[in-house]
Every structure is written in structure tokens, then in C-alpha cells.
Protein backbone atom coordinates (compact mmCIF):
# COMPACT_ATOMS: atom_id res chain seq x y z
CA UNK A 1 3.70 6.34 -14.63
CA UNK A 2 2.53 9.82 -16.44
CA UNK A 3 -0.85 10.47 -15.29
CA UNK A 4 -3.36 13.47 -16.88
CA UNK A 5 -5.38 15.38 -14.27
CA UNK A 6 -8.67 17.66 -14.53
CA UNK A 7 -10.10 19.82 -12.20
CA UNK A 8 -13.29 21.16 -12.35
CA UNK A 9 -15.08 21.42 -9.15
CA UNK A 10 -15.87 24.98 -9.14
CA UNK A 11 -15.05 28.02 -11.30
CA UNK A 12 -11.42 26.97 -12.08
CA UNK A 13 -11.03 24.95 -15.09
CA UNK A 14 -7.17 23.20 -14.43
CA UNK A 15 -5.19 20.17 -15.87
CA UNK A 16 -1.86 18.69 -15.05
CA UNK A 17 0.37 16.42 -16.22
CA UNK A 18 2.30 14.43 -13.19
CA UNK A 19 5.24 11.85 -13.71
CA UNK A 20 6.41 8.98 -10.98
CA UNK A 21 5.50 6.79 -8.77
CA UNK A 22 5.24 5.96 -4.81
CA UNK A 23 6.77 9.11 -3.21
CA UNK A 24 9.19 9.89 -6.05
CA UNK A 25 6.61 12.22 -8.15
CA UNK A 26 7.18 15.11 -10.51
CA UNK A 27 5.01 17.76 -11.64
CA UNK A 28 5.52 18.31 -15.64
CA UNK A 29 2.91 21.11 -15.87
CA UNK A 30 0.22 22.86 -14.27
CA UNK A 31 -2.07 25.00 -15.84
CA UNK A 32 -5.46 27.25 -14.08
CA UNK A 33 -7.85 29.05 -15.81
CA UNK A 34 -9.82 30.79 -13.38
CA UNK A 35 -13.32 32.34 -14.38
CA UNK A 36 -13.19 35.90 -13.65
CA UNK A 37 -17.37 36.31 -14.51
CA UNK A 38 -18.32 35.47 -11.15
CA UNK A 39 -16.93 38.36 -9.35
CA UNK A 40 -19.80 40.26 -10.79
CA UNK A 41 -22.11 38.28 -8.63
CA UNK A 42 -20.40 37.94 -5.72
CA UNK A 43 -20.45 34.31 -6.22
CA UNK A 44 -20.15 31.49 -7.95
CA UNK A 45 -22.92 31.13 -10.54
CA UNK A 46 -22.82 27.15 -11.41
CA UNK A 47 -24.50 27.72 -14.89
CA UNK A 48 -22.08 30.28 -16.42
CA UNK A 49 -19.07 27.65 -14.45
CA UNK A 50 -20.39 24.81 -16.45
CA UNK A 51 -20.58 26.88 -19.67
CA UNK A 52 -17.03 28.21 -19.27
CA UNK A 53 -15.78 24.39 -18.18
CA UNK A 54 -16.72 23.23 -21.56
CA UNK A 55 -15.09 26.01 -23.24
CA UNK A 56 -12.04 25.69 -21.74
CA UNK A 57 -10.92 22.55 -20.98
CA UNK A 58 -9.94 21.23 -24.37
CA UNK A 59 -7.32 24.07 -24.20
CA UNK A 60 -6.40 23.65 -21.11
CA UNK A 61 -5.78 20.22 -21.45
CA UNK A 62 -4.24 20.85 -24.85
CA UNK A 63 -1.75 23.67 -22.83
CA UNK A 64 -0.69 20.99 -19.75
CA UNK A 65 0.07 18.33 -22.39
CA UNK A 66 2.30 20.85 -24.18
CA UNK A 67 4.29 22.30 -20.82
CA UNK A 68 5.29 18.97 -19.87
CA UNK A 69 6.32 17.96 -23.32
CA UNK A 70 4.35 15.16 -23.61
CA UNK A 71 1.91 13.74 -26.14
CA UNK A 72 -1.73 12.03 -25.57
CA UNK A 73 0.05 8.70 -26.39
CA UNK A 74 2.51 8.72 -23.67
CA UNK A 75 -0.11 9.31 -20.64
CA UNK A 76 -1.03 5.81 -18.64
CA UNK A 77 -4.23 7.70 -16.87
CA UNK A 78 -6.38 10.06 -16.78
CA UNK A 79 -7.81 11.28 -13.10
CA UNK A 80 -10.50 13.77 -12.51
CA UNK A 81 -12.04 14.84 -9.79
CA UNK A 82 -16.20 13.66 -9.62
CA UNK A 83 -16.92 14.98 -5.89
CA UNK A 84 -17.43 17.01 -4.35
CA UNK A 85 -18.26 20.14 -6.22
CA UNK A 86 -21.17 21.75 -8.44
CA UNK A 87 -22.64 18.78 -10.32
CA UNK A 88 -22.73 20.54 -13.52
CA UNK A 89 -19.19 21.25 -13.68
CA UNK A 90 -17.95 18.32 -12.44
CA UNK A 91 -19.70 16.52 -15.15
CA UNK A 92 -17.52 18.86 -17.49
CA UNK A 93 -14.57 17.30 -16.24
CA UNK A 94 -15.43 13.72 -15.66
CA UNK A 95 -17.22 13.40 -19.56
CA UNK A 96 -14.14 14.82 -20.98
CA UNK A 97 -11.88 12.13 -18.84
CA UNK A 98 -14.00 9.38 -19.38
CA UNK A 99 -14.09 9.85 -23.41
CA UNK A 100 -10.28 10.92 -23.66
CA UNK A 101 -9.16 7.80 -21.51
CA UNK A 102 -11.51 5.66 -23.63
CA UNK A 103 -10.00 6.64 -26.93
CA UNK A 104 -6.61 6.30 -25.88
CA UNK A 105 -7.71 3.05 -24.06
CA UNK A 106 -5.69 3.89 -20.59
CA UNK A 107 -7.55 4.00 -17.45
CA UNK A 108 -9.77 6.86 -15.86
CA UNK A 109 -9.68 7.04 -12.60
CA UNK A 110 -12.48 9.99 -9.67
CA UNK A 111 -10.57 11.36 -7.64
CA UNK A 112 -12.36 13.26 -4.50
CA UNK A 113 -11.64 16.89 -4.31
CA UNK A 114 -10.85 16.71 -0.53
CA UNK A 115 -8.08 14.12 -0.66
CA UNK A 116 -6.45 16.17 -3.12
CA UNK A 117 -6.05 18.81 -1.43
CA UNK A 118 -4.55 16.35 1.51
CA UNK A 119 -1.71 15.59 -1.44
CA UNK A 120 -1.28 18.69 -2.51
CA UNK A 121 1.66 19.90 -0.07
CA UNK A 122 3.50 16.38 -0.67
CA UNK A 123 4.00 18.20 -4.45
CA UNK A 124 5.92 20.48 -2.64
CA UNK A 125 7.62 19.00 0.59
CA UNK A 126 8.94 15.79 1.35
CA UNK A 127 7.89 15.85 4.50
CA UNK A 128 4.19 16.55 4.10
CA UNK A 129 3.45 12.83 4.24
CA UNK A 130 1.55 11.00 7.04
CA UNK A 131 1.17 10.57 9.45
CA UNK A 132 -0.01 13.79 10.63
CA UNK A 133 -3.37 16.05 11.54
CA UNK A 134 -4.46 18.34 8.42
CA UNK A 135 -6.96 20.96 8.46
CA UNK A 136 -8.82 21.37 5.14
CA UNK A 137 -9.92 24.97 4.47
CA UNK A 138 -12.09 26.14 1.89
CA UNK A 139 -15.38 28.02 0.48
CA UNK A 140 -17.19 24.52 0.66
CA UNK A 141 -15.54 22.96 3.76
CA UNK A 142 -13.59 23.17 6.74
CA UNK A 143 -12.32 19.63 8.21
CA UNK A 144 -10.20 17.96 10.48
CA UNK A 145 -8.92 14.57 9.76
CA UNK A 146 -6.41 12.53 11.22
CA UNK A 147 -3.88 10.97 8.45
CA UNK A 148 -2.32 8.01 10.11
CA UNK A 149 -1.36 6.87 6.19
CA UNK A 150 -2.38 7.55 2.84
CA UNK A 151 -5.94 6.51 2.31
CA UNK A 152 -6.88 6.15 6.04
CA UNK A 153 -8.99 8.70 7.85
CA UNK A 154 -10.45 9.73 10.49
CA UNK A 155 -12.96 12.98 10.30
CA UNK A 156 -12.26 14.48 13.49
CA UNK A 157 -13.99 18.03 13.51
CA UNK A 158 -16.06 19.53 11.10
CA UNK A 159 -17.74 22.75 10.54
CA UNK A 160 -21.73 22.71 11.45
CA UNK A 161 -22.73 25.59 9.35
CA UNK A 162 -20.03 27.90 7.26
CA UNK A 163 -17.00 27.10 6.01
CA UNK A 164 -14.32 29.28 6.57
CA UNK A 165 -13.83 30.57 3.25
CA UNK A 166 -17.91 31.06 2.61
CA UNK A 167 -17.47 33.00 6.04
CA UNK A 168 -14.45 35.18 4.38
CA UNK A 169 -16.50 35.72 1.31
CA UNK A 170 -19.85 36.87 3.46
CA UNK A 171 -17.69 39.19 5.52
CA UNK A 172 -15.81 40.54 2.46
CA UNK A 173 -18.94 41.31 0.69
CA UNK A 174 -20.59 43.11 4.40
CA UNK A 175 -17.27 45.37 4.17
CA UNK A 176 -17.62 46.30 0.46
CA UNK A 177 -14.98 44.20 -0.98
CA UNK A 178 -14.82 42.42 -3.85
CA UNK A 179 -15.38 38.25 -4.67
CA UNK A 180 -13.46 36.16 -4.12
CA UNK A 181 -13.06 37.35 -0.67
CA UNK A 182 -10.33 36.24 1.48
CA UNK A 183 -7.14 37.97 0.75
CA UNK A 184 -9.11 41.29 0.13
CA UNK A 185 -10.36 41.13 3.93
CA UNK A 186 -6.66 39.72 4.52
CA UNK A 187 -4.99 42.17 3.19
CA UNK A 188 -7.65 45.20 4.84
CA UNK A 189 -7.35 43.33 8.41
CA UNK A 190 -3.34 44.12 8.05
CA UNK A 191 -3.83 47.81 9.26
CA UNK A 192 -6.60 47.43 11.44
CA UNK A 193 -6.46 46.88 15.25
CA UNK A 194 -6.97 43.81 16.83
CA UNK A 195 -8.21 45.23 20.22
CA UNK A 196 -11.02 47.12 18.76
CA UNK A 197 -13.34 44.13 17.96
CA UNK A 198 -12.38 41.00 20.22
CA UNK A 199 -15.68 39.20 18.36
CA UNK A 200 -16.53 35.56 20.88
CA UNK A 201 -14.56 32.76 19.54
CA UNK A 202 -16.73 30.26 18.13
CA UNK A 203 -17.22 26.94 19.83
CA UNK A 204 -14.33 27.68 21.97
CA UNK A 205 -14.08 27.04 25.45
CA UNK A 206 -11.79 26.22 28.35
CA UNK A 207 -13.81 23.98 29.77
CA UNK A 208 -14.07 21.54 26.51
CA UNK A 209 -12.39 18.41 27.03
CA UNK A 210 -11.94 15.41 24.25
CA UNK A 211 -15.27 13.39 23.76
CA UNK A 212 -17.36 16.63 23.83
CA UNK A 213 -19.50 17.07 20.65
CA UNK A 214 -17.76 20.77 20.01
CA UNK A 215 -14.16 19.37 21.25
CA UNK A 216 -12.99 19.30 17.10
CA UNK A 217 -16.17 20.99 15.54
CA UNK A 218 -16.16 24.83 14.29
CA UNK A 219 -19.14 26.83 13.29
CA UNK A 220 -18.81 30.12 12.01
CA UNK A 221 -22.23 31.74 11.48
CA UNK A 222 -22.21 33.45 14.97
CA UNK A 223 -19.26 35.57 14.02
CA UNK A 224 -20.42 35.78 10.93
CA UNK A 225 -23.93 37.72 12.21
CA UNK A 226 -21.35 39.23 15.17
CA UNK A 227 -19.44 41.12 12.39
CA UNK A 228 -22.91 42.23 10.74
CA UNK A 229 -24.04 43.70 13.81
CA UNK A 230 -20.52 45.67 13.98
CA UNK A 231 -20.92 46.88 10.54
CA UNK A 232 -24.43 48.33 10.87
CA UNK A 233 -23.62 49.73 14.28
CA UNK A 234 -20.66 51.28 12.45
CA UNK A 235 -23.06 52.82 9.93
CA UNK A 236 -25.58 54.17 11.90
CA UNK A 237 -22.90 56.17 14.01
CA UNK A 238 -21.46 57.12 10.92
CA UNK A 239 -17.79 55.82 11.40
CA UNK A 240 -17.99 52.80 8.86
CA UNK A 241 -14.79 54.52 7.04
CA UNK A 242 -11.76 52.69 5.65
CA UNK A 243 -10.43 52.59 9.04
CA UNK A 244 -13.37 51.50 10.95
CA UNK A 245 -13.64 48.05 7.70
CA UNK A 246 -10.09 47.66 8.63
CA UNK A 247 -10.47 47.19 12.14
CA UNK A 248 -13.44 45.34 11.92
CA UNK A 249 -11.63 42.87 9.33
CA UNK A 250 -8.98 42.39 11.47
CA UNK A 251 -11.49 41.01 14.49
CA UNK A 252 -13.13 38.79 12.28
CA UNK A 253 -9.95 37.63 10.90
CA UNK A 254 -8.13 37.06 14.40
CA UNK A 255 -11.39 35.55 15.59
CA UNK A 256 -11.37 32.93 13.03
CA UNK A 257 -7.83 31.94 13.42
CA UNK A 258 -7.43 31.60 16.44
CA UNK A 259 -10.46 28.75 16.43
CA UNK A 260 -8.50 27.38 13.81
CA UNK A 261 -5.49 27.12 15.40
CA UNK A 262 -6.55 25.55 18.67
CA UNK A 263 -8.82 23.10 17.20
CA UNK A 264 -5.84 21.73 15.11
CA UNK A 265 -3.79 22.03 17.85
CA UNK A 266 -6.19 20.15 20.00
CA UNK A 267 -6.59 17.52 17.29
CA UNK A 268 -2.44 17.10 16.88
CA UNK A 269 -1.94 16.86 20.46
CA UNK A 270 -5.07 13.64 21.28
CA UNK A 271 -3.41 11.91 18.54
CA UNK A 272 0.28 12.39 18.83
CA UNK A 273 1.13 14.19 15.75
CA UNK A 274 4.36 15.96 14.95
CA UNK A 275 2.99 17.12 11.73
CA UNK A 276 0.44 19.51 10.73
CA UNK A 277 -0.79 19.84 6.75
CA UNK A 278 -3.04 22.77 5.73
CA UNK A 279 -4.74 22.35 2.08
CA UNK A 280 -7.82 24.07 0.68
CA UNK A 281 -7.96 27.95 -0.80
CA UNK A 282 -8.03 29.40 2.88
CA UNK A 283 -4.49 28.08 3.58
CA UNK A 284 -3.31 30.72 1.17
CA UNK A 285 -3.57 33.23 4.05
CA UNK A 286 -0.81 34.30 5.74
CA UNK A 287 -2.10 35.30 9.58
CA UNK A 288 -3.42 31.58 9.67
CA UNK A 289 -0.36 30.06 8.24
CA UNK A 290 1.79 31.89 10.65
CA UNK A 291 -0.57 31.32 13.77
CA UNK A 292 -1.05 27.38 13.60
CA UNK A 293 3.34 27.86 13.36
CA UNK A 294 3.94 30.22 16.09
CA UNK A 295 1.37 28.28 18.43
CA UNK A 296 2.69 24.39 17.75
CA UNK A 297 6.40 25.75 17.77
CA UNK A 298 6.62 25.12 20.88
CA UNK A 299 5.13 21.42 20.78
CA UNK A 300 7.60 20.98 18.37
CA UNK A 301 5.10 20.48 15.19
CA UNK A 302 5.81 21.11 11.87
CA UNK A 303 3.61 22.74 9.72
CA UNK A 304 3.04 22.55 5.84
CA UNK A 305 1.33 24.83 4.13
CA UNK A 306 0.64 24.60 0.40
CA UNK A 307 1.95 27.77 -2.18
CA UNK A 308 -1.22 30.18 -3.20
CA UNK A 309 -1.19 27.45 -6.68
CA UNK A 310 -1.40 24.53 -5.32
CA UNK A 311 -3.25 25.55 -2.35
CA UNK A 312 -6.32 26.38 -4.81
CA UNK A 313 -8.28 24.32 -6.88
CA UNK A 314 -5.72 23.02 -9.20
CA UNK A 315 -5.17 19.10 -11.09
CA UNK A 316 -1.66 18.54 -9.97
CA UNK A 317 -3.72 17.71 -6.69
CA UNK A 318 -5.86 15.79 -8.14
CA UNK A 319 -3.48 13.78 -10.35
CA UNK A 320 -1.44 12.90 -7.12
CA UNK A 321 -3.84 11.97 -5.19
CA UNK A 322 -5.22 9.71 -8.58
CA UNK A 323 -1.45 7.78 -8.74
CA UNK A 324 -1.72 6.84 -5.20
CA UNK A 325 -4.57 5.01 -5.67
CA UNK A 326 -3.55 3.84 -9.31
CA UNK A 327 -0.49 2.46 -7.67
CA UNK A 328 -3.30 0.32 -5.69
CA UNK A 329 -4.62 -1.38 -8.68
CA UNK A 330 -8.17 0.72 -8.63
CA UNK A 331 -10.08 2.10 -11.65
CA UNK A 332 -13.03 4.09 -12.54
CA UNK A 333 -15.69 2.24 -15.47
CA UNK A 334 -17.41 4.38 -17.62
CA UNK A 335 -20.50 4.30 -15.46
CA UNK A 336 -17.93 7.14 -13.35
CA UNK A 337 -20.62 9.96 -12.56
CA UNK A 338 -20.32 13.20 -11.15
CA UNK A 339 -21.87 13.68 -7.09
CA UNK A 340 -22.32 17.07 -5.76
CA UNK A 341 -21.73 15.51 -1.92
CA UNK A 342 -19.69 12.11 -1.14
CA UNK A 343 -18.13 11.18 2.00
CA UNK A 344 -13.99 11.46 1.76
CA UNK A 345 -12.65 7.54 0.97
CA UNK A 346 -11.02 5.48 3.34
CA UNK A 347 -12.70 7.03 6.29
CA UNK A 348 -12.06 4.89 9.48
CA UNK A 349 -14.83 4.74 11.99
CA UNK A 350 -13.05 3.89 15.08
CA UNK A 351 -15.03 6.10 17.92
CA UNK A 352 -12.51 8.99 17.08
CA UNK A 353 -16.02 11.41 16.42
């Protein structure tokens, strides 16, 4: 099976061409475009992201086909992701799928963001296959699901305000440094010292047990207010130099790892898992990847973490997590639309939340 995918969620227009079936997959090509136009407003601005979407997708497309050596003709799918994301790029992507599939008469098949990113590892290493516990970082969401096998989930924790990346973005732009924001505050935290601001970790206590509503759960927008209350203290004594950004980067940083890390662990250890996947843009950082490895070392967990390009928004994700449920016999209809929420398939409601 040689399966087309599309990506456009958010400000990276991607497409990939992926060959295989069951666990036996290949990547052909991958190609990102990212949108560089948003940096100069600190954020994404969906507008300009749909506008650039339709500009570049035919080439993009048009560049994947070409990497993998392959021609319009010899693809059996298209998938593309339709939620979650910004609605108007989304529909970017899922027009373009729908009309290319329906020309070539081949299938289209939505694809959820979020479960890509739960395939995207498996690209990578063998071994990144359920079941195991995966933590999905990124500027839209931070979750903690329970794989026991491919399309069967359990949400187990979930973030009640920020995700982690929105809360790497907000501190990044409090300490002067540019958008996208996590490996700039990253990289800053590197020389700063951790025992100059211990900031609370959020929704972490001893005394939680499993059952508890904040057992799984994270919420960041305490720390996120903790570090703004650092920074203007910093200011009005003055001492808000290079130094003082560094040290205050590191706090927030070690702060929010460390949450990370023990929910996960928490979540591994109730259900038994020997394996821990990471997926989403915040899995590109380094302190996190080597925390959640030095702490479940010694439970003997393995972790996988994506690379920085498939850790991203990309449509290798997308088009692996699009044959697994080809290979299941489901299809999209032309009525496919694009939803700017939508729960994460194959959720199982068993009492775990």
C-alpha cells in the first residue's frame, strides 16, 4: 500500500509519501514547509496560516511525490488530517485531499492530529508499538493516554488550562525571546541555575493517590503567572539581565518537567507499562527527554522519543496513522469536513478517568 499524507493543522504545510503495510512501513519522503510570518506576532495568526496553506501545498505535495519517486497514479490513498487544528487550515488540507483522491478515484481517508503523533515514533523504532503509556506534548495539548493497542485508548490525564508548549511560548515571550518558544527558553535555561527559582510544582503532591481528580491531570497557568511575578520582581530590582532570564528559564523549565515526568511515571506504573512514547513538538526538548529516562530507568521502562522532524507537525505521522486504519477497511466520503475540536478515536471509557 503507498499512501499520500497532508498536514495542515497549524502553520506547517507538510506531505508524505509512506509505503507498507501492518508494522512493515517505509517512509519514501517527507517534506515541511514551515511559515516563518508568524514569528512577527508571537503567534500563530490562523488567517495568514490558511493563506500560506493554499499556497503551498500543491508544491509541497508536488515535492513528496517527487522524493519518493513516485507518480499520482501509483498512490492507493490519500490521508489528511481534519482535527484537531485551526479550522481554516485544516480545510486547506482536507479540500485538497478530498479533490485529489476523487480524481484519481482512490480513497481519502481524516486522520486526527493526536493519533498521529502516537505513530509517529513507530516511523522510527520498532519498538514504539503498544502497549505502552504516551504523553502527548504540544502548543494545543498535553495528554496522557494509555495505549493497550493501536486504536484503543484511554485518556488518562489531561491538562486543565495550558498546554505545555502554549506555557513555553508565554514564558519565552515574558523573557524576551523569540516565537516559537521552546528551544529558545531551552537552550537559555542551559546556563542558568536551578536552585535560584524552585517555582511550586503544579498539581503535584505526595499525598495524591490514584482515583484523585489531579492524580493524571497537569495545569500549568500557576507557574505560568509564578514566572511573571519573578520577571517583574526581577525588573523592578533591576537585575532582569541575561543571567537573571537564564536562571529564571531554567526554574520554569525544571518545574515543568519534573510534573511531566511523574505524572507519566505515575500513569506507567497503575497500568503496568514497560514502555513510554513521547510525541507532540514539546518532545523535541532535551531536559524532558532525558528526565522521563533517567527517572523510569530504574523501573526498567523504555522510553521513545520522536527526532525534532517527526516530533513536529509533519504527514509521515499522519499517513501512518491513516494505513492503520486503511488496513481496517475504513474510509472518509466526500462529506469529510474539517473540526477545530474532536475527541481522539477509539477512546475506551472503562472508569480509568
Amino acid at each position: 500500500m503507498r499512501v499520500l499524507g497532508i498536514e495542515t493543522s497549524c502553520d506547517e504545510t507538510s506531505a508524505a509519501v509512506l509505503e507498507g503495510t501492518g508494522n512493515e512501513i517505509r517512509m519514501l519522503s517527507l517534506v515541511i514547509l514551515s511559515q516563518d510570518v508568524h514569528r512577527i506576532f508571537g503567534g500563530v495568526v490562523p488567517e495568514l496560516a490558511s493563506r500560506a496553506h493554499l499556497t503551498a501545498v500543491v508544491p509541497v505535495v508536488r515535492q513528496a511525490l517527487a522524493d519518493a519517486n513516485s507518480s499520482l497514479e501509483e498512490l492507493d490513498a490519500v490521508t489528511v488530517t481534519y482535527a484537531p487544528g485551526l479550522v481554516g487550515a485544516l480545510l486547506v488540507g482536507v479540500s485538497f485531499g478530498k479533490a485529489l483522491a476523487h480524481g484519481l478515484g482512490i480513497a481519502v481517508l481524516g486522520v486526527h492530529h493526536m493519533e498521529g503523533h502516537l505513530f509517529a515514533p513507530s516511523l522510527e523504532a520498532a519498538d514504539a508499538r503498544p502497549p505502552f503509556t504516551a504523553l502527548l506534548v504540544s502548543g494545543g495539548h498535553t495528554m496522557i493516554v494509555d495505549v493497550a493497542a493501536w486504536g484503543e485508548y484511554r485518556l488518562l490525564g489531561a491538562t486543565r488550562d495550558d498546554a505545555a508548549g502554549e506555557a513555553f511560548d508565554k514564558v519565552a515571550k515574558l523573557l524576551g525571546l523569540p516565537y516559537p518558544g521552546g528551544r529558545h527558553v531551552e537552550s537559555l535555561a542551559r546556563s542558568g541555575d536551578p536552585a535560584r527559582h524552585r517555582f511550586t510544582r503544579p498539581m503535584l503532591r505526595r499525598d495524591q493517590r490514584p482515583g484523585d481528580p489531579d492524580y493524571l491531570d497537569v495545569s500549568f497557568s500557576g507557574l505560568k503567572t509564578a514566572v511573571l511575578h519573578a520577571v517583574r520582581d526581577a525588573e523592578r530590582r533591576g537585575e532582569l539581565d541575561e543571567a537573571e532570564r537564564a536562571h529564571i528559564a531554567r526554574g520554569f523549565q525544571d518545574a515543568l518537567v519534573e510534573t511531566l515526568v511523574e505524572k507519566t511515571g505515575r500513569a506507567a506504573r497503575q497500568f503496568g507499562r514497560q514502555r513510554v512514547v513521547l510525541g507532540g513538538g514539546v518532545a523535541c526538548n532535551g531536559a524532558l527527554v532525558a528526565a522521563m529516562r533517567d527517572r523510569l530507568a530504574a523501573d526498567g521502562v523504555e522510553v521513545h522519543a520522536p527526532s525534532p522532524r517527526l516530533a513536529t507537525d509533519n504527514a509521515a505521522m499522519i499517513a501512518r496513522a491513516g494505513i492503520f486504519r486503511l488496513e481496517r477497511g475504513e474510509r472518509s466520503g466526500l462529506d469529510l469536513n474539517a473540526y477545530a475540536a474532536m475527541p481522539l478515536p477509539g477512546l475506551v471509557d472503562d472508569g480509568a478517568r
